[in-house]
N, C-alpha and C. Protein backbone atom coordinates (compact mmCIF):
# COMPACT_ATOMS: atom_id res chain seq x y z
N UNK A 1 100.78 121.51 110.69
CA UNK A 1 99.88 121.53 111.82
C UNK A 1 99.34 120.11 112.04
N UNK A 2 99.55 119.84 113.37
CA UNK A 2 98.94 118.31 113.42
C UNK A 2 97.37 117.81 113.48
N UNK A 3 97.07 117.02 112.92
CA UNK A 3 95.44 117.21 112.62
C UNK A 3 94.80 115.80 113.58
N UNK A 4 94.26 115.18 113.63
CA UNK A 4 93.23 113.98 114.36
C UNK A 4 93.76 113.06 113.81
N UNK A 5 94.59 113.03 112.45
CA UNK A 5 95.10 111.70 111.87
C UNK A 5 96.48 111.07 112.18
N UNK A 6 96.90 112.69 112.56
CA UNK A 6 98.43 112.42 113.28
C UNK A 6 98.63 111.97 114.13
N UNK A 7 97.61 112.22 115.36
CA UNK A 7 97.51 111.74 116.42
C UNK A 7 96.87 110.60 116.61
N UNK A 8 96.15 109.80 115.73
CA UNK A 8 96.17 108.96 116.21
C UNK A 8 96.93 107.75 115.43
N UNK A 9 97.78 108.33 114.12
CA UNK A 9 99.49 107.56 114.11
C UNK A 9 99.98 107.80 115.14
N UNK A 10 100.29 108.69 116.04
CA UNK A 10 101.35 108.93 117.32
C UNK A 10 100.82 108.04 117.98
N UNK A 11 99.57 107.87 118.27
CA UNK A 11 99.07 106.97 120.03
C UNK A 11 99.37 105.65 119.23
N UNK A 12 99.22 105.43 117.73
CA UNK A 12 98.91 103.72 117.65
C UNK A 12 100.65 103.48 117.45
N UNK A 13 101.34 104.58 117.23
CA UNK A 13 102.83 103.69 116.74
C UNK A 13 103.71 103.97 118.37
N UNK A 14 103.18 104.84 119.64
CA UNK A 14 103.74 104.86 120.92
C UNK A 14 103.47 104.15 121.58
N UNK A 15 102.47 103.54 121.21
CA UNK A 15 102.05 102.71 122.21
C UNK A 15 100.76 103.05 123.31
N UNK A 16 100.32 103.95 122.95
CA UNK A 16 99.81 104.72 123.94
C UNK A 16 97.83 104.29 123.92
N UNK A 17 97.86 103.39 122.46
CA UNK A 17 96.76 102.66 122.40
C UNK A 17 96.81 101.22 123.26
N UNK A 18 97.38 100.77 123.45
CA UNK A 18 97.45 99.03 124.04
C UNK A 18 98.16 99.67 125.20
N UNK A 19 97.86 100.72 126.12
CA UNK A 19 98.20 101.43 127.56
C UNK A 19 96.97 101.46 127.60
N UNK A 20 96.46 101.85 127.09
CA UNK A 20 94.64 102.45 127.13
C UNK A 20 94.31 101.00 127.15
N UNK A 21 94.12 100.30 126.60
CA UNK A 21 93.39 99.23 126.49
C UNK A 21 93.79 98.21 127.51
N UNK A 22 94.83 98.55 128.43
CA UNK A 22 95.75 97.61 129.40
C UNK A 22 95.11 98.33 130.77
N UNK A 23 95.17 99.63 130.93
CA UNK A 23 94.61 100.38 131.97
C UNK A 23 92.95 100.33 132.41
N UNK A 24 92.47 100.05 130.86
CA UNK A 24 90.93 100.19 130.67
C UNK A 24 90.82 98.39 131.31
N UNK A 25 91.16 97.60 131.13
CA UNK A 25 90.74 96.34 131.14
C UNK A 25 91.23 95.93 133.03
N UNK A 26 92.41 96.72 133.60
CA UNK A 26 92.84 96.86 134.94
C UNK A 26 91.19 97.62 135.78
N UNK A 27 90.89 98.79 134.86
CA UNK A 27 89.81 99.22 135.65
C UNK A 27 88.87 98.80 135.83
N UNK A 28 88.44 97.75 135.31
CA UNK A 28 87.15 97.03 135.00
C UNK A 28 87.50 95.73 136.13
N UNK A 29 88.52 95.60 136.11
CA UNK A 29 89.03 94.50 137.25
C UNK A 29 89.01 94.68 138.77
N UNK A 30 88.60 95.89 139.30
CA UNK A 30 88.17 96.75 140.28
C UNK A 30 87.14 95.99 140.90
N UNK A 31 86.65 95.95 141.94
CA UNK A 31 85.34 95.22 142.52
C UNK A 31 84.52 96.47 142.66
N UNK A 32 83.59 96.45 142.00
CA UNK A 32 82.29 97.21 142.83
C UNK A 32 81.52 97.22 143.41
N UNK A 33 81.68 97.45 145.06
CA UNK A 33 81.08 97.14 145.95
C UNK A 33 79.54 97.85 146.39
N UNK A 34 79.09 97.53 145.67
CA UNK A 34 77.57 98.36 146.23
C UNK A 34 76.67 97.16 146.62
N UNK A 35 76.35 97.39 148.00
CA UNK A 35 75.29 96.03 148.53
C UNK A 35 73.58 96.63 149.03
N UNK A 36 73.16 96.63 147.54
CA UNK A 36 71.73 96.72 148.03
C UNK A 36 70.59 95.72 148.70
N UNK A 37 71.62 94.90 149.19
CA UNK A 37 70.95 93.95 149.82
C UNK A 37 71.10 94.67 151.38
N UNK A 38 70.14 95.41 151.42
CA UNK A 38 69.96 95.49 152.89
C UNK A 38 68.83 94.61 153.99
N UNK A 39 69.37 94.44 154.79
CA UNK A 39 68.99 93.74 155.85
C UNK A 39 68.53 92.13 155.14
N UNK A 40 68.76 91.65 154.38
CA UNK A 40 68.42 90.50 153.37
C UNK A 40 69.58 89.17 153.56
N UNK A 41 69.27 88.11 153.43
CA UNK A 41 70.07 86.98 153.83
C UNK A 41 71.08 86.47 152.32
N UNK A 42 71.87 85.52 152.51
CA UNK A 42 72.72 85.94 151.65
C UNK A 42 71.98 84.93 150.46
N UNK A 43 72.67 84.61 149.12
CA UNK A 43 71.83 83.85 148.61
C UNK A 43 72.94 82.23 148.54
N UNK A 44 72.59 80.84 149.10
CA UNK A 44 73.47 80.35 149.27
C UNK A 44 73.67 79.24 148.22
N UNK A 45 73.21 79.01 147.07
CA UNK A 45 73.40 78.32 146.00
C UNK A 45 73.99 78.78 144.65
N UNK A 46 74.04 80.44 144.74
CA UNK A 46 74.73 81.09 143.74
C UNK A 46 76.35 80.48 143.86
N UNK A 47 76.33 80.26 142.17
CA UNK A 47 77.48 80.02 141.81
C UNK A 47 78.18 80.88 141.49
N UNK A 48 79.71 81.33 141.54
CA UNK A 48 80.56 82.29 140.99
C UNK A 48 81.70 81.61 139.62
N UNK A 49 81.45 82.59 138.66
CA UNK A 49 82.33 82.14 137.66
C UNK A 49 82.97 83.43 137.27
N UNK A 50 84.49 83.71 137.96
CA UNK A 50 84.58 84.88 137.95
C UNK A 50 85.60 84.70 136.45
N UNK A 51 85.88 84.37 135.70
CA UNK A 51 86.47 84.45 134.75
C UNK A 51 85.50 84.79 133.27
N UNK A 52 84.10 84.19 134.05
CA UNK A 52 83.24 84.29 133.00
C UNK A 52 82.57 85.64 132.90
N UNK A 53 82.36 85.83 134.14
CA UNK A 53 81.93 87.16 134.50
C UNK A 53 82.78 88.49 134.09
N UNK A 54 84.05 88.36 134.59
CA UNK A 54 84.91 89.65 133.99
C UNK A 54 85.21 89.55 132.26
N UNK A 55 85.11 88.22 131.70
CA UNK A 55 84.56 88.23 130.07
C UNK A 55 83.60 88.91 129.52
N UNK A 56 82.63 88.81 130.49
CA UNK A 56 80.98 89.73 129.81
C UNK A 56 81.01 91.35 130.39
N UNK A 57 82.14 91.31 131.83
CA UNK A 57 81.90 92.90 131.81
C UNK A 57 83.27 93.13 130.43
N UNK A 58 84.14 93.03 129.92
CA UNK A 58 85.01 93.22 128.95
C UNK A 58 84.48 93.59 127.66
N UNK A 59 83.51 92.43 127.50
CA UNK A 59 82.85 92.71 126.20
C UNK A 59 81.54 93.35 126.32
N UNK A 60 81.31 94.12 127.54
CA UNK A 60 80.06 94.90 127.24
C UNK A 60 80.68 96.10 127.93
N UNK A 61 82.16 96.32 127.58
CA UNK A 61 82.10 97.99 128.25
C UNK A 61 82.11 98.84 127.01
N UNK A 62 81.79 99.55 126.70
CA UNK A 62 82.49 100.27 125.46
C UNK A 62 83.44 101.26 125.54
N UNK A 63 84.26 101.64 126.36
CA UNK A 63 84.93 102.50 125.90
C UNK A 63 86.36 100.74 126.02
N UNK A 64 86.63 100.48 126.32
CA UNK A 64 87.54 99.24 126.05
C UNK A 64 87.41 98.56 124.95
N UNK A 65 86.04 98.48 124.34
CA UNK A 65 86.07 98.05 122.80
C UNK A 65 86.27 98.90 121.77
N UNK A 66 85.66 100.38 122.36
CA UNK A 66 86.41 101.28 120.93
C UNK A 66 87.84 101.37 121.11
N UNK A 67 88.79 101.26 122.22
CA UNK A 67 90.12 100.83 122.01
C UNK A 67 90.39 99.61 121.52
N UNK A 68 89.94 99.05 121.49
CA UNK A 68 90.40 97.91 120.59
C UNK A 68 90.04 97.67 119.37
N UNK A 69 88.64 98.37 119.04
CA UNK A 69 88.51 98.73 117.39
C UNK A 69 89.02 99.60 117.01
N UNK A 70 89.94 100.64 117.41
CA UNK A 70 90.85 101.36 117.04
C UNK A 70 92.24 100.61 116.26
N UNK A 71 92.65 99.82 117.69
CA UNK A 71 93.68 99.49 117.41
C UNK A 71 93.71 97.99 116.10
N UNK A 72 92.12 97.57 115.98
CA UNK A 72 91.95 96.87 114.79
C UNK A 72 92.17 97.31 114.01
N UNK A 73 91.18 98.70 113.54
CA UNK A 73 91.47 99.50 112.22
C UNK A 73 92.87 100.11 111.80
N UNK A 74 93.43 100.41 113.11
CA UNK A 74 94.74 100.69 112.30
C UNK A 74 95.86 99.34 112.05
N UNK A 75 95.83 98.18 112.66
CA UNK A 75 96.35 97.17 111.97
C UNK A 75 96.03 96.58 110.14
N UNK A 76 94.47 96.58 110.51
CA UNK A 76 93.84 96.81 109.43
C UNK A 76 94.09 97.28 108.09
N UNK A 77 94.42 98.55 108.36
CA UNK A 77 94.47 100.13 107.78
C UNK A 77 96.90 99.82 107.33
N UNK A 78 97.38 99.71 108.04
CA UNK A 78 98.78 99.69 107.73
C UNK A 78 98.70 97.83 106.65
N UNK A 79 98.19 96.72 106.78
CA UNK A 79 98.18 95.91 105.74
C UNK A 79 98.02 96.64 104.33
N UNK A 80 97.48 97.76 104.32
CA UNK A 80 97.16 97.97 103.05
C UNK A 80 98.33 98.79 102.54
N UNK A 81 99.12 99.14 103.15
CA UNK A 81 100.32 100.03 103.38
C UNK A 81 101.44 98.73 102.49
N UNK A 82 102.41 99.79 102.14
CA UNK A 82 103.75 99.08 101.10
C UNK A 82 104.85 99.15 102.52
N UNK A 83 105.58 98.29 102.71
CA UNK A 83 106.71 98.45 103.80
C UNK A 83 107.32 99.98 103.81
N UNK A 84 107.56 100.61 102.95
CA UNK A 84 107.98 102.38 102.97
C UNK A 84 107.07 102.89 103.71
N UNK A 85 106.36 103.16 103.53
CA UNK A 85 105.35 103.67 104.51
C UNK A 85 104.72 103.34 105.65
N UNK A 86 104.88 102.25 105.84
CA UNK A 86 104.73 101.77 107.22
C UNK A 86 106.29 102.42 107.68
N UNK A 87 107.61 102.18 107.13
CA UNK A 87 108.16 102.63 107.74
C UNK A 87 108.65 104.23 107.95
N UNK A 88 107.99 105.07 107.37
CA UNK A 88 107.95 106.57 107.31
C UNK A 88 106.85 106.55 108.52
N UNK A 89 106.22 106.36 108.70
CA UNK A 89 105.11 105.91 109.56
C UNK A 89 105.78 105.57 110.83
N UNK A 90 106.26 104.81 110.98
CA UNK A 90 106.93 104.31 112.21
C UNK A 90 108.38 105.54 112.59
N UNK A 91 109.21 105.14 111.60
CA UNK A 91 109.99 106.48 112.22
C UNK A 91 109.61 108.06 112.27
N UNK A 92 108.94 108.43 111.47
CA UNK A 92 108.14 109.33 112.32
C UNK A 92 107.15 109.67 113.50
N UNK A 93 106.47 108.85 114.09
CA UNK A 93 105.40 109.10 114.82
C UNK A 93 105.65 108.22 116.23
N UNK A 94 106.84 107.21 115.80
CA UNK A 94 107.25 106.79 117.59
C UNK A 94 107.69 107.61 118.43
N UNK A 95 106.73 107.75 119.93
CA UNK A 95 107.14 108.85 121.11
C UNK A 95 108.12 108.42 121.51
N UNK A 96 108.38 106.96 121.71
CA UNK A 96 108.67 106.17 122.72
C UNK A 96 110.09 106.45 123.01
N UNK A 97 110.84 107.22 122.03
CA UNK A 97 111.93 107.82 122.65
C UNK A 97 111.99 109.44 123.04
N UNK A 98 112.74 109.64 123.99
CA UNK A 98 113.03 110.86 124.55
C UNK A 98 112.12 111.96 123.69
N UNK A 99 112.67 112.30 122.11
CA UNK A 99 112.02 113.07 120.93
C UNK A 99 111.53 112.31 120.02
N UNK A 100 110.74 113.36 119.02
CA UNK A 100 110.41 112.58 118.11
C UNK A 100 111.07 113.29 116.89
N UNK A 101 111.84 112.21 116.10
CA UNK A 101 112.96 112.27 115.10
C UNK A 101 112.24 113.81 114.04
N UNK A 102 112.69 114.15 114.03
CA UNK A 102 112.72 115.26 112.57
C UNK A 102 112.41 114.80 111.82
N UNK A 103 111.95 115.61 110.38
CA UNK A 103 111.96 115.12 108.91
C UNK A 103 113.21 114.82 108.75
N UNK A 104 113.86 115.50 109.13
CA UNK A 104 115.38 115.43 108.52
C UNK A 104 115.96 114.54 108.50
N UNK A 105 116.18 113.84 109.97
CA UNK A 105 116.56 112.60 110.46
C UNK A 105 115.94 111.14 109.64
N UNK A 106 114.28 111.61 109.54
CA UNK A 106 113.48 110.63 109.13
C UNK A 106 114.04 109.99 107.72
N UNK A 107 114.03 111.44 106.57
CA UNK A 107 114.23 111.62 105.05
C UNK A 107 115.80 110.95 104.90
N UNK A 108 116.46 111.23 106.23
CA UNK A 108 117.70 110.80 105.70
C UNK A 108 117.99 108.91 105.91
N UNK A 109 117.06 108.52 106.81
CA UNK A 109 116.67 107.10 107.04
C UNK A 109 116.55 106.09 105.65
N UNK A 110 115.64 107.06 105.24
CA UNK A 110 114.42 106.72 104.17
C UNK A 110 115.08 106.81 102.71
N UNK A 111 116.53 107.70 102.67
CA UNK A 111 117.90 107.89 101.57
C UNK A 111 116.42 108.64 100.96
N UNK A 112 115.52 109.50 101.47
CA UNK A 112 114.32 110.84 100.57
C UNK A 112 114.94 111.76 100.76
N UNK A 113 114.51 112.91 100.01
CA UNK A 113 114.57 114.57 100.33
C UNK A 113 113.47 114.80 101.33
N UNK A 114 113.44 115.84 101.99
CA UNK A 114 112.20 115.80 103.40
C UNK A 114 111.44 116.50 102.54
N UNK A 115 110.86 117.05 101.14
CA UNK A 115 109.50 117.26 100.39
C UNK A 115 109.16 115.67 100.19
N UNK A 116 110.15 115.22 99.83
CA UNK A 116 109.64 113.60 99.54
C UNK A 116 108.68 112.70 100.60
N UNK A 117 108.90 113.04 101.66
CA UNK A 117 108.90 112.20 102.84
C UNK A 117 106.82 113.45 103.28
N UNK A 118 107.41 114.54 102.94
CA UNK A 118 105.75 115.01 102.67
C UNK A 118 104.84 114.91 102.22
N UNK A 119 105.35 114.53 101.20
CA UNK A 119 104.15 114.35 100.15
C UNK A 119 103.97 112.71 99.91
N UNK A 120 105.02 111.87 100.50
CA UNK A 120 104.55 110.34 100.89
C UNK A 120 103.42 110.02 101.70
N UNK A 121 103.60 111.51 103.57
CA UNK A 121 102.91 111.09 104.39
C UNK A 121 101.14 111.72 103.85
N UNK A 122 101.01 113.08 102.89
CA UNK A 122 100.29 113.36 102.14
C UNK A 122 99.38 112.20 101.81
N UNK A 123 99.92 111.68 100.87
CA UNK A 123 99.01 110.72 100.25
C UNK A 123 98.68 109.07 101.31
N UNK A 124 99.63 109.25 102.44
CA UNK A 124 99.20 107.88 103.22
C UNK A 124 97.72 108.23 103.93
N UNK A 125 98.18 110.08 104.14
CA UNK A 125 96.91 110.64 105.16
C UNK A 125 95.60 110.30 104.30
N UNK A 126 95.42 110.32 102.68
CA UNK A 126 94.60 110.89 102.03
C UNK A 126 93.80 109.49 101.79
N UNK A 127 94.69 108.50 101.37
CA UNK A 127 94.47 107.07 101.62
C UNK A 127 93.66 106.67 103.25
N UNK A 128 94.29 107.21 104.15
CA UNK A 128 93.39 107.06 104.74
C UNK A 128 91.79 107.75 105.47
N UNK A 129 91.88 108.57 104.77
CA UNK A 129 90.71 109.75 104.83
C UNK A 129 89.96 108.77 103.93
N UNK A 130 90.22 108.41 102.80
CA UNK A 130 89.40 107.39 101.99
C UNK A 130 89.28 106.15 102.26
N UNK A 131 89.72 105.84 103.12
CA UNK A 131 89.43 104.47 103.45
C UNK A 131 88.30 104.68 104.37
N UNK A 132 87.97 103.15 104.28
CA UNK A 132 86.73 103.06 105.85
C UNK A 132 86.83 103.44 106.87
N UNK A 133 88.31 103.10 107.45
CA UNK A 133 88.73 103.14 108.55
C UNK A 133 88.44 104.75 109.29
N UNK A 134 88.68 105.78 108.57
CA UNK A 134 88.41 107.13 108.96
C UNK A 134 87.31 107.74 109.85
N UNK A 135 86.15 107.34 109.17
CA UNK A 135 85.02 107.80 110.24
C UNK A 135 85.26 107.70 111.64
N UNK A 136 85.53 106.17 112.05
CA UNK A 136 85.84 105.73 113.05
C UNK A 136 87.15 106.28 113.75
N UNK A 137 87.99 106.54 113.53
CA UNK A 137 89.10 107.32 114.45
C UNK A 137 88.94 107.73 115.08
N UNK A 138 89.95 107.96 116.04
CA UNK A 138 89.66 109.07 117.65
C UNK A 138 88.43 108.84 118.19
């Protein structure tokens, strides 16, 4: 049964985190036009620094920074990882093609038995339930 940890191996190894964070940073790039300046003259010494400006709305939106402290913690979170498991990790949980590979397919990648390849992703999950990184997910 897939639990909150799976999913968010699936979004960080599909890609589907740095979409979020590409879409989120497009929306913020939007103009918002609300002019409560009614009947009021314009102001004519204001300076525009629009590079500076879409910097401070970036770093003060939050839902664009918890995507990106996501996608910290799980960079984060796979350093601590042995190359096997990053790559059980990766061939299991990439969408990005049509399906997503079987144990079978995976275990036979990996030259494991598919209990093997369970009780690997077992203890990566458990590792990361104990790590810091957990609270923060999803």
């Amino acid at each position: 049964m897939a639990d909150r940890i799976d999913k968010y191996f699936s979004d960080y190894y599909s890609g589907v985190i740095d979409m979020q964070i590409k879409l989120r940073k497009d929306e913020l790039k939007l103009p918002v036009g609300i002019d409560e300046n009614i009947g009021g003259g314009k102001a004519e010494n204001k300076r525009s620094f629009p590079l500076e400006n879409n910097m401070i709305i970036e770093e003060s939106d939050y839902t664009l920074q918890s995507f990106i402290r996501d996608k910290e913690f799980m960079d984060s979170f796979l350093k601590m990882l042995i190359d096997e498991e990053r790559a059980l990790l990766a061939l299991r949980y990439d969408r990005r093609r049509r399906r997503r590979r079987s144990w079978v397919q995976v275990a036979k990648m990996l030259n494991k038995s598919e209990r093997q390849c369970y009780r690997d992703l077992d203890q990566i999950k458990d590792t990361y339930r104990n790590s810091l990184f957990y609270g923060d997910c999803g």
